[in-house]
C-alpha atoms as a PDB file:
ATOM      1  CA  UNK A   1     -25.973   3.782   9.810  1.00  0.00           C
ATOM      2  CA  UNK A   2     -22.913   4.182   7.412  1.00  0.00           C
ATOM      3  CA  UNK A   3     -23.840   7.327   6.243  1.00  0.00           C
ATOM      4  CA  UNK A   4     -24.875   8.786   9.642  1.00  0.00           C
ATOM      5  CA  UNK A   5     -21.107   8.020  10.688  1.00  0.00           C
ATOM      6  CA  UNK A   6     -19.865   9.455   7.977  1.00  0.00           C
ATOM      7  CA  UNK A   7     -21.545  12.513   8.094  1.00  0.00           C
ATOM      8  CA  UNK A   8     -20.207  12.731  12.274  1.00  0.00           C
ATOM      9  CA  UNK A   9     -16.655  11.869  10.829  1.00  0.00           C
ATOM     10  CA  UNK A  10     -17.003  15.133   8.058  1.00  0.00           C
ATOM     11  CA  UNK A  11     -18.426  16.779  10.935  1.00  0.00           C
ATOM     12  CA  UNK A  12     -15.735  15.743  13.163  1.00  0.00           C
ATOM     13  CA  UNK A  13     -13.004  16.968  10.639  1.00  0.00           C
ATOM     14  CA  UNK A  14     -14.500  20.471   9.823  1.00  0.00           C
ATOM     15  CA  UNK A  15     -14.182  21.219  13.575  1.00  0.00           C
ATOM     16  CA  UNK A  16     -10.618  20.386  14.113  1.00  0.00           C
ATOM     17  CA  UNK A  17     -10.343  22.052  11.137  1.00  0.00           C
ATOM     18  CA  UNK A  18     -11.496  24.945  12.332  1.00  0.00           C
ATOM     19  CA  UNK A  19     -10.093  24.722  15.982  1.00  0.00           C
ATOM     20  CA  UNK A  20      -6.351  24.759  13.925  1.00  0.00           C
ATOM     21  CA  UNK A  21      -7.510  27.394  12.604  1.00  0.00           C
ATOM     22  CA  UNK A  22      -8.517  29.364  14.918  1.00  0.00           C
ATOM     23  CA  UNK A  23      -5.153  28.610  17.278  1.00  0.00           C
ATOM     24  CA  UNK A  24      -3.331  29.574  13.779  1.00  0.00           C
ATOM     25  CA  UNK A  25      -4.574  33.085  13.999  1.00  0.00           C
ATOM     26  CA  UNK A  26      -4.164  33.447  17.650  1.00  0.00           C
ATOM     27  CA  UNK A  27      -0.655  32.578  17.446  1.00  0.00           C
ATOM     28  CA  UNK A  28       0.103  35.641  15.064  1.00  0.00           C
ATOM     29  CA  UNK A  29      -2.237  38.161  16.629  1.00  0.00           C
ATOM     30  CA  UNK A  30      -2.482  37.205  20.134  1.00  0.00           C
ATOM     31  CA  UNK A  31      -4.836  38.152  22.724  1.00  0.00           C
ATOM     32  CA  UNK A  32      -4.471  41.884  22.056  1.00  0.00           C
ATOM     33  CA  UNK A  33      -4.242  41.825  18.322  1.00  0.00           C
ATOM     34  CA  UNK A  34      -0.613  42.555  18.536  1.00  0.00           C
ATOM     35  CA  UNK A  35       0.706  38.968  18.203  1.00  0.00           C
ATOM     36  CA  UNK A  36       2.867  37.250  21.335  1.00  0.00           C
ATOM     37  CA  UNK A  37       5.716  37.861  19.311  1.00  0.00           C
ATOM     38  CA  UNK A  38       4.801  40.897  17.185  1.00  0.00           C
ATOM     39  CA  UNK A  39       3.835  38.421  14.086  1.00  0.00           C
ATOM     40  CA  UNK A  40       0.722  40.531  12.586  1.00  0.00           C
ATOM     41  CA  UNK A  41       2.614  42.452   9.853  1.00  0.00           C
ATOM     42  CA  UNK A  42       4.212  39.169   9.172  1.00  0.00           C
ATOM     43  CA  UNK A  43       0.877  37.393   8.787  1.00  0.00           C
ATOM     44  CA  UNK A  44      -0.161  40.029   7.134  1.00  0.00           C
ATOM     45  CA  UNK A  45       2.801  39.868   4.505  1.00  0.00           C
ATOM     46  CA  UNK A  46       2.047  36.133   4.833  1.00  0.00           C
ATOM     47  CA  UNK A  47      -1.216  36.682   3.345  1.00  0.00           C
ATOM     48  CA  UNK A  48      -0.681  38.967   0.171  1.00  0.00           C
ATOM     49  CA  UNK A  49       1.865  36.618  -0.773  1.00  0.00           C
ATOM     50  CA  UNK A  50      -0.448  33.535  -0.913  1.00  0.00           C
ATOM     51  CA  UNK A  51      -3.437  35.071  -2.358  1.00  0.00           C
ATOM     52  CA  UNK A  52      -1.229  35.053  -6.158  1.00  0.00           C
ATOM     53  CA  UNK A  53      -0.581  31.664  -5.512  1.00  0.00           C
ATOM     54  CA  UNK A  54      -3.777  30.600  -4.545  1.00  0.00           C
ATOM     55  CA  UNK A  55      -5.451  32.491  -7.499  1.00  0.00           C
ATOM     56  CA  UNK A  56      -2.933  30.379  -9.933  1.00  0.00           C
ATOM     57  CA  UNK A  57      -3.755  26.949  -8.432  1.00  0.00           C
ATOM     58  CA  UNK A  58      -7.733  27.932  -8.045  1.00  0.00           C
ATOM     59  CA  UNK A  59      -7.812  29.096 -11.438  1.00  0.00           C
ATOM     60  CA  UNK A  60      -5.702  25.690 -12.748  1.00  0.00           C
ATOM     61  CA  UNK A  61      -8.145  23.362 -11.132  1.00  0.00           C
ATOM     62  CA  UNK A  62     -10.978  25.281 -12.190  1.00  0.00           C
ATOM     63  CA  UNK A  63      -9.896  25.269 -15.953  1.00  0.00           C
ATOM     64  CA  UNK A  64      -8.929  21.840 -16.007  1.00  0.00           C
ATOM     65  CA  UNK A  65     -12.753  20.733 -14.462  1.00  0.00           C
ATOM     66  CA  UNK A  66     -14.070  23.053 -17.441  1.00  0.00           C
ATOM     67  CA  UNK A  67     -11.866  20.918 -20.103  1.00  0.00           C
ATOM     68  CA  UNK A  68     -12.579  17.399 -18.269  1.00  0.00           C
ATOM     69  CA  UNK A  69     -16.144  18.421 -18.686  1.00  0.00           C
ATOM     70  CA  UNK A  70     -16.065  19.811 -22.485  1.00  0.00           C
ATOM     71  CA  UNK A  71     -13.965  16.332 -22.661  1.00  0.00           C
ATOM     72  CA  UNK A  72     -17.173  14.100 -21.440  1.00  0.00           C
ATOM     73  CA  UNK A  73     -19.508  15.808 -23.145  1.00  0.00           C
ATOM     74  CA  UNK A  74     -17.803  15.342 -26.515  1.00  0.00           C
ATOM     75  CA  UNK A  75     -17.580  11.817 -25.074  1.00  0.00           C
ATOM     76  CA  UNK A  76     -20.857  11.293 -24.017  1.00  0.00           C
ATOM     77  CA  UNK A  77     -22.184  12.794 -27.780  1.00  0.00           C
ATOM     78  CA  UNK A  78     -19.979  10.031 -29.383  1.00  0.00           C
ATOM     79  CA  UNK A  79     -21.596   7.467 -28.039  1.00  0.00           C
ATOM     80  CA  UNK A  80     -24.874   8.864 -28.079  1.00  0.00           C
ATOM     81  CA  UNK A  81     -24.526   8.939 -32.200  1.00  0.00           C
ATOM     82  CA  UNK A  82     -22.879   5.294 -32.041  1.00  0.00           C
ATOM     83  CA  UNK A  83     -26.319   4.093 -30.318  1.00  0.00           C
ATOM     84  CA  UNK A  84     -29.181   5.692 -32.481  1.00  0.00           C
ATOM     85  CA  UNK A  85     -28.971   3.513 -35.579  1.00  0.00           C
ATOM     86  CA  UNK A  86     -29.896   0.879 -33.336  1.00  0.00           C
END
């Protein structure tokens, strides 16, 4: 039962998720693709100026998983030779 309702709760969040999302890109390009306000060359600009940044923090997280896990396994080898003489 808990993990049923936790999967409708995940479930639950990935489509409001999405629905924000969605209303997001509506607000900057509008029914007619040219934005209630004219706002697609500024999403646009929006965009190539968060892809760097995104790039930086992807490639941070995904370097510091890679040394966590070299970490462990060094770990994990340590106490692996501390138990065999048993």
């Amino acid at each position: 039962m808990g993990e049923s309702m936790s999967l409708v709760n995940n479930i639950i969040k990935m489509f409001i998720g999405v629905i924000v999302l969605v209303i997001g890109i509506v607000w900057y390009t509008g029914p007619s693709m040219y934005g209630y306000l004219g706002y697609w060359n500024n999403l646009i600009d929006l965009l190539k100026a968060t892809i760097g940044l995104f790039l930086l923090f992807v490639g941070l997280i995904v370097a510091w998983m890679g040394y966590d896990d070299y970490k462990m396994d060094k770990e994990m080898e340590k106490e692996e030779k501390t138990e065999e003489p048993k």
